[in-house]
C-alpha atoms as a PDB file:
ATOM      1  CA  UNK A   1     -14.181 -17.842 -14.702  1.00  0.00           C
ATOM      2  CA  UNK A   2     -12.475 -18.107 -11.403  1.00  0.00           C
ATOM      3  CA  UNK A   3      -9.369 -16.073 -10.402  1.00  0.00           C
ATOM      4  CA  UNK A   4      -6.488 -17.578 -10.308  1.00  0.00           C
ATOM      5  CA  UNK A   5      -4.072 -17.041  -7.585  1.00  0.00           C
ATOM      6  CA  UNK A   6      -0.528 -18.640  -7.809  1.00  0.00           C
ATOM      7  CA  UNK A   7       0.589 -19.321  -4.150  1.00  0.00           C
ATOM      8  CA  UNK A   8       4.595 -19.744  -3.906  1.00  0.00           C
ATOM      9  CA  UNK A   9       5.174 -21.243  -0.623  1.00  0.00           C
ATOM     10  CA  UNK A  10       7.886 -23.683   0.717  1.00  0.00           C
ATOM     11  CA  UNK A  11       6.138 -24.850   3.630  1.00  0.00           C
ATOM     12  CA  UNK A  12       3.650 -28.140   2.817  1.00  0.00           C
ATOM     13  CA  UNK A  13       1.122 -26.730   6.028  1.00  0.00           C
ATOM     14  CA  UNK A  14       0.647 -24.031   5.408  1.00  0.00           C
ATOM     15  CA  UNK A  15       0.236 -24.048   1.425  1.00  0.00           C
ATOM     16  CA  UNK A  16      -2.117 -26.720   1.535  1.00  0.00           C
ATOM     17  CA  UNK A  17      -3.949 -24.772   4.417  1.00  0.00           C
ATOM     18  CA  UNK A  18      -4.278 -21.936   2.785  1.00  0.00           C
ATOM     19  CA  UNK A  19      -5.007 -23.230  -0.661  1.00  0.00           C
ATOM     20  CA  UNK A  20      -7.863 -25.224   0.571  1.00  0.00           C
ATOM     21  CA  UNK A  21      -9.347 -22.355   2.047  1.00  0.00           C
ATOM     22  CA  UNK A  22      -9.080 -20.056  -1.111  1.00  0.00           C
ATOM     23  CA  UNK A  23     -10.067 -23.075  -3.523  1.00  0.00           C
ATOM     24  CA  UNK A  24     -13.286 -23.657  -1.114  1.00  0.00           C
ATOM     25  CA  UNK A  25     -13.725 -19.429  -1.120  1.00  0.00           C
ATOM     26  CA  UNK A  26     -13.982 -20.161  -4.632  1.00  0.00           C
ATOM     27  CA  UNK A  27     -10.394 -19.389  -6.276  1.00  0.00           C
ATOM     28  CA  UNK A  28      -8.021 -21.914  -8.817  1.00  0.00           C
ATOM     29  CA  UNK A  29      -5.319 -22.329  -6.886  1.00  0.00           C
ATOM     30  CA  UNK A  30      -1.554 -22.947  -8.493  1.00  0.00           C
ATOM     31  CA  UNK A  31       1.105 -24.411  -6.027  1.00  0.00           C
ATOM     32  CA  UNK A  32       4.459 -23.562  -6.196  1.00  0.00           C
ATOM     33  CA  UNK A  33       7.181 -24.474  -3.592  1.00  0.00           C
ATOM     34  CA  UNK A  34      10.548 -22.931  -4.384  1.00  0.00           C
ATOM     35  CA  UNK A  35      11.424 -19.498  -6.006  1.00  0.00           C
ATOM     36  CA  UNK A  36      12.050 -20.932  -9.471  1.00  0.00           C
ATOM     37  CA  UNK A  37       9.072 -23.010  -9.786  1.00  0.00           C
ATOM     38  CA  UNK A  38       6.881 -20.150  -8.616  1.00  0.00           C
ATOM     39  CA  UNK A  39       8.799 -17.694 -11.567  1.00  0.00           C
ATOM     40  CA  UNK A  40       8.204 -20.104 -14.433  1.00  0.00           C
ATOM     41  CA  UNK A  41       4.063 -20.692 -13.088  1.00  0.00           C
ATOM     42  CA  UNK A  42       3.812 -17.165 -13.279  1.00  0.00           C
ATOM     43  CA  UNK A  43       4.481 -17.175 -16.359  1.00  0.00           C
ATOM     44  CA  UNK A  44       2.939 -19.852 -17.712  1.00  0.00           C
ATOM     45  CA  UNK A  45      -0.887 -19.245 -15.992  1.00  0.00           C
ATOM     46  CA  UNK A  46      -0.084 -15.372 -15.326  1.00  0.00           C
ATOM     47  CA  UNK A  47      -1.856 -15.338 -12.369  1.00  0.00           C
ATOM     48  CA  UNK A  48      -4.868 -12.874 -11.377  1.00  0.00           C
ATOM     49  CA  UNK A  49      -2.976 -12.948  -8.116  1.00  0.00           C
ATOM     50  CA  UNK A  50       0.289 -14.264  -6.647  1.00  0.00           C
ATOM     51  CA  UNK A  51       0.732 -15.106  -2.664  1.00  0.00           C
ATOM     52  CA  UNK A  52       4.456 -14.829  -2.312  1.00  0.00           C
ATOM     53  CA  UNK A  53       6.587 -16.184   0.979  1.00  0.00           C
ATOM     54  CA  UNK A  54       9.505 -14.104   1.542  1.00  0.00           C
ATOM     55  CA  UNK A  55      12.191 -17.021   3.012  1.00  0.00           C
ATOM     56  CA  UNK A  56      12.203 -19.323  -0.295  1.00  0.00           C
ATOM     57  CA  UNK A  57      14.600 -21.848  -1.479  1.00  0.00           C
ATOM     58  CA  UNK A  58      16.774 -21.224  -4.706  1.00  0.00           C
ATOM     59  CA  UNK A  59      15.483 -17.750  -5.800  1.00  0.00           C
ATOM     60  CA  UNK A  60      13.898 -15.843  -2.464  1.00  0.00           C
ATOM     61  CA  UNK A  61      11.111 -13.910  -2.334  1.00  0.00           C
ATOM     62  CA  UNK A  62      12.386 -10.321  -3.011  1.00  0.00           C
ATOM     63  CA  UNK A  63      14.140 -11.287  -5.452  1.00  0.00           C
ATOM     64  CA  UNK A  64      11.555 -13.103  -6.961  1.00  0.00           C
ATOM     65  CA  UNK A  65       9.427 -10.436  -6.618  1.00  0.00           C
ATOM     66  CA  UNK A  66      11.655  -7.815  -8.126  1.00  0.00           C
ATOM     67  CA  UNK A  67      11.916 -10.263 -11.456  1.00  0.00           C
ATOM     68  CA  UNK A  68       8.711 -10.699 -11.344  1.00  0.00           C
ATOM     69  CA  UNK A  69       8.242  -6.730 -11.672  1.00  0.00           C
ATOM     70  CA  UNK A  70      10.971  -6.214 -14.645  1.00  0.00           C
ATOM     71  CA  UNK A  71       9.182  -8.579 -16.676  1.00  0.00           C
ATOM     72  CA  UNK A  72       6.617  -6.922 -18.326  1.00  0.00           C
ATOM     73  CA  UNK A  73       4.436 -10.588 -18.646  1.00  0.00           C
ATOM     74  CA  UNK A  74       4.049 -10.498 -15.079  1.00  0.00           C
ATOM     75  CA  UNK A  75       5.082  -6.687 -14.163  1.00  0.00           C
ATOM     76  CA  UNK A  76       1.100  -5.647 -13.586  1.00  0.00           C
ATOM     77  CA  UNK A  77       0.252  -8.934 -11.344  1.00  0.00           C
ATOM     78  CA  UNK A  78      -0.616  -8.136  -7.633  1.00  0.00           C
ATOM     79  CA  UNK A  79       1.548  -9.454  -5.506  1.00  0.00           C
ATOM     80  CA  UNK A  80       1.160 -10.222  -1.858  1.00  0.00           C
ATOM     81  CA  UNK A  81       3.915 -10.997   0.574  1.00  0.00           C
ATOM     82  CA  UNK A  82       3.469 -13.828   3.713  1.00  0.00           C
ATOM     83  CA  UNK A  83       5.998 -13.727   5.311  1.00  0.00           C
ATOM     84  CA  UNK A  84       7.315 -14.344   9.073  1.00  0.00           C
ATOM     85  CA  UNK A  85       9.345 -11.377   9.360  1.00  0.00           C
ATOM     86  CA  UNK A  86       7.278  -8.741  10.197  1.00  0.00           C
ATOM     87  CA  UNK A  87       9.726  -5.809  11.215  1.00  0.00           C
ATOM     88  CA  UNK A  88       9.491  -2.559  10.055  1.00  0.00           C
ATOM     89  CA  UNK A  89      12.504  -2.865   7.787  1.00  0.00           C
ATOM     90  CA  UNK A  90      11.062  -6.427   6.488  1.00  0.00           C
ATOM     91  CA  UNK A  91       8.406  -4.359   5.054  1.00  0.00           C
ATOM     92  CA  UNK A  92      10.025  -1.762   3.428  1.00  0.00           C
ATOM     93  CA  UNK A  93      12.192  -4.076   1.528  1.00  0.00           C
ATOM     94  CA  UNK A  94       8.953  -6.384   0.594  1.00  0.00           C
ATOM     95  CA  UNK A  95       7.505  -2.727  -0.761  1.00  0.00           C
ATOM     96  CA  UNK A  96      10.773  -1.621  -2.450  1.00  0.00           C
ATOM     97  CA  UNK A  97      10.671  -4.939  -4.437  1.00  0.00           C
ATOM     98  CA  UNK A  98       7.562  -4.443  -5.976  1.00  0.00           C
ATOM     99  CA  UNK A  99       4.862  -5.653  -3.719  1.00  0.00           C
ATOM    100  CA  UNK A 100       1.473  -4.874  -3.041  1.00  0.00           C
ATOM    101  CA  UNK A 101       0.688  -5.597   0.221  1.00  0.00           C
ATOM    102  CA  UNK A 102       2.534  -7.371   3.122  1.00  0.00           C
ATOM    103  CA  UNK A 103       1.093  -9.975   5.151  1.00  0.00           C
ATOM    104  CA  UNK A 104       2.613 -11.215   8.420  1.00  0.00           C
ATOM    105  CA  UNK A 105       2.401 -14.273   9.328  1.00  0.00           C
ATOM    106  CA  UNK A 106       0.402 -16.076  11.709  1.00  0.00           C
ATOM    107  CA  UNK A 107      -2.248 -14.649   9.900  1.00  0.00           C
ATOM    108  CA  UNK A 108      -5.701 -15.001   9.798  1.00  0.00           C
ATOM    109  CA  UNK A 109      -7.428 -16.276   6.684  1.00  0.00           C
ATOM    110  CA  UNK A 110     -10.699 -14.206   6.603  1.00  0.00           C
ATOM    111  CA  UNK A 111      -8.250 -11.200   6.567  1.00  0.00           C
ATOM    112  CA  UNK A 112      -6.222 -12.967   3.768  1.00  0.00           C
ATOM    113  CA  UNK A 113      -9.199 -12.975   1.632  1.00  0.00           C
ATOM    114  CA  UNK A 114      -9.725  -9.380   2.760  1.00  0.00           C
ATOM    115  CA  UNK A 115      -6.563  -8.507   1.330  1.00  0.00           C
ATOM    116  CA  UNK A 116      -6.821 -10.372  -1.575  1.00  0.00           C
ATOM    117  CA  UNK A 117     -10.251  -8.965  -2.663  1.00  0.00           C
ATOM    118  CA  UNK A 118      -8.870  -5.690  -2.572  1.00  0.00           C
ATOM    119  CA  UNK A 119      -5.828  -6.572  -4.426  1.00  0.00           C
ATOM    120  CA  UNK A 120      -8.259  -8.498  -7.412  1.00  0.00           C
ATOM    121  CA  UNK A 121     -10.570  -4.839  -7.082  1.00  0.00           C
ATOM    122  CA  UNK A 122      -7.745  -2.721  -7.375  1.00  0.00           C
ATOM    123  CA  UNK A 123      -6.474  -4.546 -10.400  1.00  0.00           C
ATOM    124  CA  UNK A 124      -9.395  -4.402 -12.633  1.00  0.00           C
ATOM    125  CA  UNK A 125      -8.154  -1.044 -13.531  1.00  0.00           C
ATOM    126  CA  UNK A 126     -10.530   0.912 -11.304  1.00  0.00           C
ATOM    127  CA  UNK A 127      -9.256   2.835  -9.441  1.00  0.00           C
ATOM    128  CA  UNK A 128     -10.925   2.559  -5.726  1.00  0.00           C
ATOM    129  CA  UNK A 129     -11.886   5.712  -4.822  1.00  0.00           C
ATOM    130  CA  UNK A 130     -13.095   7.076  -7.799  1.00  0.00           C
ATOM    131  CA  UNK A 131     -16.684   8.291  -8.592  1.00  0.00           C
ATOM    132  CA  UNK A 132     -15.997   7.885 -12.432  1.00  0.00           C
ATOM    133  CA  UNK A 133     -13.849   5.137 -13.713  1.00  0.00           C
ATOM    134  CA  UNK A 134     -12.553   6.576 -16.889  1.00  0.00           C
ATOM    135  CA  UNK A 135     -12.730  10.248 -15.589  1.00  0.00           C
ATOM    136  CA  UNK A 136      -9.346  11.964 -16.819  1.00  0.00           C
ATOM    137  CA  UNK A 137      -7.789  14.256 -13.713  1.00  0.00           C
ATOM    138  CA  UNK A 138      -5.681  17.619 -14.381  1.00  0.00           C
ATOM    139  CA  UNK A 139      -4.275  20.048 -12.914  1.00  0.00           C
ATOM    140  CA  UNK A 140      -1.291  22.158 -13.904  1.00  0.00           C
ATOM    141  CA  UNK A 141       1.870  20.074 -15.303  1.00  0.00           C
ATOM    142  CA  UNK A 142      -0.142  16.649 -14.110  1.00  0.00           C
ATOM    143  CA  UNK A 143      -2.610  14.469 -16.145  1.00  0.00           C
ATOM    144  CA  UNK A 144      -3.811  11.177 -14.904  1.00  0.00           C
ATOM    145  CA  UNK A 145      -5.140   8.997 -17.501  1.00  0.00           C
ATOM    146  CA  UNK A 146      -7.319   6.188 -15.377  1.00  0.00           C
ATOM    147  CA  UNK A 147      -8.348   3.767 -18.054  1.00  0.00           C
ATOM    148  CA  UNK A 148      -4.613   3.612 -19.300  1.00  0.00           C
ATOM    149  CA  UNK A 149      -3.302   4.269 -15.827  1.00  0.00           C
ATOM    150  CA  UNK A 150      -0.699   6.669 -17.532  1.00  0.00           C
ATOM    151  CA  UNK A 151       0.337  10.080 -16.016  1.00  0.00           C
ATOM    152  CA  UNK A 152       1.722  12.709 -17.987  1.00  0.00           C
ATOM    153  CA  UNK A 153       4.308  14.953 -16.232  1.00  0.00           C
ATOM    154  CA  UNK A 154       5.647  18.183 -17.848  1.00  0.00           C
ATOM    155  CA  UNK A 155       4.220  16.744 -20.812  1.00  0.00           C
ATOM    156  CA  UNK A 156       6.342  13.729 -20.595  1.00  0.00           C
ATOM    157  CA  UNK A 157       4.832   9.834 -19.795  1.00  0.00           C
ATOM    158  CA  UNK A 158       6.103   9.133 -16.433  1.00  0.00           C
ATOM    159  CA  UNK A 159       6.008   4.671 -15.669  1.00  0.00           C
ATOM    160  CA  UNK A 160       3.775   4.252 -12.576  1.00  0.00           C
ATOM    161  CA  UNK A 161       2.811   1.061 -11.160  1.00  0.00           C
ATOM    162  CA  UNK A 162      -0.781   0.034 -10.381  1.00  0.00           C
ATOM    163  CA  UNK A 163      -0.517   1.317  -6.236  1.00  0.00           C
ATOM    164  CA  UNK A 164       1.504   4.368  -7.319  1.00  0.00           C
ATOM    165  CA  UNK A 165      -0.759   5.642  -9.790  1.00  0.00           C
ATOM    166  CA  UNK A 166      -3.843   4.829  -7.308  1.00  0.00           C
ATOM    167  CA  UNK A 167      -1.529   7.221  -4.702  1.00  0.00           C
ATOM    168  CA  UNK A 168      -1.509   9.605  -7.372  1.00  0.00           C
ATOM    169  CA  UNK A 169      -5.215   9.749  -8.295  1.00  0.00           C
ATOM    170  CA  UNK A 170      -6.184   9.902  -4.496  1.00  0.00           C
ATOM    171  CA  UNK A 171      -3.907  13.049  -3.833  1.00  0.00           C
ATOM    172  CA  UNK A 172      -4.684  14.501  -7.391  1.00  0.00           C
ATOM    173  CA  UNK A 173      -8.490  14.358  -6.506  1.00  0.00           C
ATOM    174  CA  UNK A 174      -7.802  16.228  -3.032  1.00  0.00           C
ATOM    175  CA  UNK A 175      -5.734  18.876  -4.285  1.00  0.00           C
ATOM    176  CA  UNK A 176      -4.369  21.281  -2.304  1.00  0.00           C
ATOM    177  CA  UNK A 177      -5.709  19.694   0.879  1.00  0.00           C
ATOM    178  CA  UNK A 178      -3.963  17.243   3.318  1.00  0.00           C
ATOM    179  CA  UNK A 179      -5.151  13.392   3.212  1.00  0.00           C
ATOM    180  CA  UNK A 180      -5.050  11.514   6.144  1.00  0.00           C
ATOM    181  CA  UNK A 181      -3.056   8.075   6.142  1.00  0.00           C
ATOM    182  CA  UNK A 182      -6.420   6.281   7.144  1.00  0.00           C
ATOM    183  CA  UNK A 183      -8.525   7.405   3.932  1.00  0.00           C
ATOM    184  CA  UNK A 184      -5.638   6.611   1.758  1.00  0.00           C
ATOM    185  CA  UNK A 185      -5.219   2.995   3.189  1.00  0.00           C
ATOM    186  CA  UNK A 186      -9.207   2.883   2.822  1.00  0.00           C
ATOM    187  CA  UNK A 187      -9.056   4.096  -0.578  1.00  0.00           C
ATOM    188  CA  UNK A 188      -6.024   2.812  -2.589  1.00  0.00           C
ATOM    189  CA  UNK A 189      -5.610   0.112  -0.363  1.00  0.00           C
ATOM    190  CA  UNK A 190      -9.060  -0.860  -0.279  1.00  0.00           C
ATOM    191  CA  UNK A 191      -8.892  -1.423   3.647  1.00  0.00           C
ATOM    192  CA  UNK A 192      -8.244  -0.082   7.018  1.00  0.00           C
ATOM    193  CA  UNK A 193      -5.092  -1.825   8.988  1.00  0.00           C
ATOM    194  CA  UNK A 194      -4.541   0.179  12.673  1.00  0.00           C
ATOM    195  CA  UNK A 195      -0.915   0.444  11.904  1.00  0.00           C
ATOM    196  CA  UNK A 196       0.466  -0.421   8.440  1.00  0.00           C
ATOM    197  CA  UNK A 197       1.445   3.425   6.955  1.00  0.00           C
ATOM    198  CA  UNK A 198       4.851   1.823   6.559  1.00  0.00           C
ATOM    199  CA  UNK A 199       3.012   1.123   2.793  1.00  0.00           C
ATOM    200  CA  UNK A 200       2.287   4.695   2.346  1.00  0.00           C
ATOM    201  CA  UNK A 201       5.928   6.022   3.046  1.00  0.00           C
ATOM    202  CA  UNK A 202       7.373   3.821   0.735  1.00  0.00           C
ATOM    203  CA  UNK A 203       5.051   4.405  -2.414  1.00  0.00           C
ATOM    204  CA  UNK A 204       5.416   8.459  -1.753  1.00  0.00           C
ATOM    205  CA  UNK A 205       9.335   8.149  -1.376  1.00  0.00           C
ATOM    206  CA  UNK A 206       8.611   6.037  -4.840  1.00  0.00           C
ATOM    207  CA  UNK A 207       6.376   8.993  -6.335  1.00  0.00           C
ATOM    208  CA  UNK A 208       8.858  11.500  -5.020  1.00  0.00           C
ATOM    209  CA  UNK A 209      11.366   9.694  -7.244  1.00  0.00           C
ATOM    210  CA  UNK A 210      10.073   9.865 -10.178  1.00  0.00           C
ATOM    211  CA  UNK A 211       7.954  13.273 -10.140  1.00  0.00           C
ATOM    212  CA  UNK A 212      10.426  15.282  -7.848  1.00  0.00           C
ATOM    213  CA  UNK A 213      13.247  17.376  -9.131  1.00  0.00           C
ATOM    214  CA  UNK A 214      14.887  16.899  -5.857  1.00  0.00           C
ATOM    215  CA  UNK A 215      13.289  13.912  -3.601  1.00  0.00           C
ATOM    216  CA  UNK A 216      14.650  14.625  -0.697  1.00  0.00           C
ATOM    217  CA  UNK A 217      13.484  18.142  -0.836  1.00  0.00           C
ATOM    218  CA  UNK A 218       9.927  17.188  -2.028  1.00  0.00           C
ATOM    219  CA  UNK A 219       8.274  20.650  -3.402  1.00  0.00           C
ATOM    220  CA  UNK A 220       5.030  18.854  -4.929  1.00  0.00           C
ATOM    221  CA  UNK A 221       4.319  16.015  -2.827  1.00  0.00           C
ATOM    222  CA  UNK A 222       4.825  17.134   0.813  1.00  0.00           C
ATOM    223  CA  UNK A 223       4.560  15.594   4.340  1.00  0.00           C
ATOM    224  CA  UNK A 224       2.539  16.807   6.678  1.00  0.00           C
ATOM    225  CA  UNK A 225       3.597  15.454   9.492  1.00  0.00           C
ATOM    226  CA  UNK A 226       1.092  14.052  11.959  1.00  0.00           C
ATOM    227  CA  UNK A 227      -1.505  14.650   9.165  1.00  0.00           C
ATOM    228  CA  UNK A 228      -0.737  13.234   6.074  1.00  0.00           C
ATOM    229  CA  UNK A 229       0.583  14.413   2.478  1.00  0.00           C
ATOM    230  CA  UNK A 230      -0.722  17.127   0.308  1.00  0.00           C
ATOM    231  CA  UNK A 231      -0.467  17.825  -3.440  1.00  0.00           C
ATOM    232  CA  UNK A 232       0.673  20.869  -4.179  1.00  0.00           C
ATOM    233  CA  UNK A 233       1.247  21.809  -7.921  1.00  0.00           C
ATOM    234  CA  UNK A 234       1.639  25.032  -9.962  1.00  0.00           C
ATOM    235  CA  UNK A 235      -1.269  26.349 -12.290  1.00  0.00           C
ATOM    236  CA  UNK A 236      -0.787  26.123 -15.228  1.00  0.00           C
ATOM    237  CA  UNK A 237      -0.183  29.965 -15.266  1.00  0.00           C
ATOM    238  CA  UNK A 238       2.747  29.691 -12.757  1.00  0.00           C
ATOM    239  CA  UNK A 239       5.062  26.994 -14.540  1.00  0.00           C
ATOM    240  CA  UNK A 240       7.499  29.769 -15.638  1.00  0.00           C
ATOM    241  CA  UNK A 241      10.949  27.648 -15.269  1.00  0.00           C
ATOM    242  CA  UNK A 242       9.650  24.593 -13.490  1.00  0.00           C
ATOM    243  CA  UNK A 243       9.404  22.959 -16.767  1.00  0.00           C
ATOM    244  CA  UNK A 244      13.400  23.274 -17.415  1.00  0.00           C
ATOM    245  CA  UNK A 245      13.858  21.759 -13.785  1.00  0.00           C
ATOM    246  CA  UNK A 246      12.155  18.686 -14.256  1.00  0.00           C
ATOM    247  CA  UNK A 247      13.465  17.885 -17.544  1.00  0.00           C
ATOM    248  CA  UNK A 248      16.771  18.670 -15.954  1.00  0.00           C
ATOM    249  CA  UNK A 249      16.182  16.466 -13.096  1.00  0.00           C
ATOM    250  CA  UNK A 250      14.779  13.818 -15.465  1.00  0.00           C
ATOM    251  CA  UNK A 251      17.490  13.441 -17.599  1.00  0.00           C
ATOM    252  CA  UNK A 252      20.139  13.248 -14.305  1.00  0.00           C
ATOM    253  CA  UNK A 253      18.065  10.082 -13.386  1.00  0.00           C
ATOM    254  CA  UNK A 254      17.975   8.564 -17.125  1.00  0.00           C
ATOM    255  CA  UNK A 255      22.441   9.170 -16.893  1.00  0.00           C
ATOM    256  CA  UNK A 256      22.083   7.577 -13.216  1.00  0.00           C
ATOM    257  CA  UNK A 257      20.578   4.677 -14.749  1.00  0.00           C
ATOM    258  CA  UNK A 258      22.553   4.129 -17.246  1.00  0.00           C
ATOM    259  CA  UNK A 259      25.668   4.307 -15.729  1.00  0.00           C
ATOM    260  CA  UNK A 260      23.950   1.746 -13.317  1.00  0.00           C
ATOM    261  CA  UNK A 261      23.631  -0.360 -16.086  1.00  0.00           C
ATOM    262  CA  UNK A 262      26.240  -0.231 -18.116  1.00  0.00           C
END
């Protein structure tokens, strides 16, 4: 069976150019051309893939994307952004609404289907760079669950996307030792941009909100700057207290939320 890919794009050029090259590359292509059409085709075909422009009529692309992330039909679909604005701001908000990968545009359309392929790989729950699929990783308060992509936390299920619990594995497997920017962007990313880290710093601030007692005074997932990030956690011999810390922490979130909410 082909993949499908749902492209939402308002412009008639460059959807039917890029469709016709992903349709003769051997994908089914769904069109879309506003933000509500493209909600309501994700739902219907839920997409292997969705190509998402940023500047759409009626709903726009973040917030597209960010619905398309609460709904749990659609939550687990990769998502790459085209998009025009390519500052380093644009991207951050493309990554804090729930996508994938960030593509500006013009673009070229071998390096689309780059992209993509990694995307599709990274999707069929596998993660990239591991040796053994299904291989369960722990260490101390951590367990990473690969097949179920689950982590465990202080013995507590902690909600990771797809990219953040690929982060995860790719520190968890390094322990202790600092990983460069470049073999995580090879690795979870499945490729090797010169200068797109902007991804990285967003899905560790993400990590670092969840996992962190205090995120802005990371103690298990640190910078090292000009390096990369290291993950440093206790034995399980040396957990005396951490435990109440975290659950602390976790439960000031849940209120946060709430109150958020309510």
């Amino acid at each position: 069976m082909k993949p499908c890919i749902l492209l939402i794009e308002d412009d008639q050029d460059m959807r039917d150019l890029v469709s016709g090259h992903l349709e003769h590359s051997g994908f089914d292509v769904q069109r879309a051309d506003d933000g509500i059409k493209g909600q309501a085709l994700a739902l219907q075909y839920t997409p292997d893939l969705i190509l998402l422009d940023l500047m759409l009529p009626k709903v726009d692309g973040l917030t597209l994307c960010q619905r398309l992330r609460r709904d749990d039909r659609t939550a687990g679909i990769p998502i790459l952004m085209l998009t025009a604005l390519g500052g380093t701001k644009d991207k951050v908000s493309g990554f804090n609404s729930g996508a994938d990968d960030y593509l500006t545009k013009p673009f070229d359309l071998e390096e689309l289907q780059v992209r993509i392929k990694a995307l599709l790989r990274r999707s069929d729950r596998a993660p990239v760079g591991s040796s053994n699929h299904n291989e369960i990783l722990s260490y101390g308060p951590l367990t990473l669950v690969p097949e179920r992509f689950e982590a465990i936390w202080f013995d507590q299920p902690v909600r990771l996307t797809h990219l953040e619990f690929e982060l995860l594995h790719c520190l968890l497997q390094r322990h202790g030792q600092t990983v460069a920017p470049s073999l995580i962007l090879k690795e979870v990313w499945g490729y090797e941009p010169d200068d797109d880290i902007e991804a990285i710093r967003v899905h560790v601030r993400h990590l670092r909100t969840k996992l962190e007692p205090d995120p802005r005074k990371p103690r298990f997932i640190k910078t090292v700057y000009g390096a990369g990030y290291c993950l440093e956690l206790p034995a399980s011999t040396q957990m005396d207290g951490l435990e109440d810390v975290v659950a602390m922490a976790r439960e000031e979130r849940k209120q946060q939320g709430d109150r958020a909410s309510a």
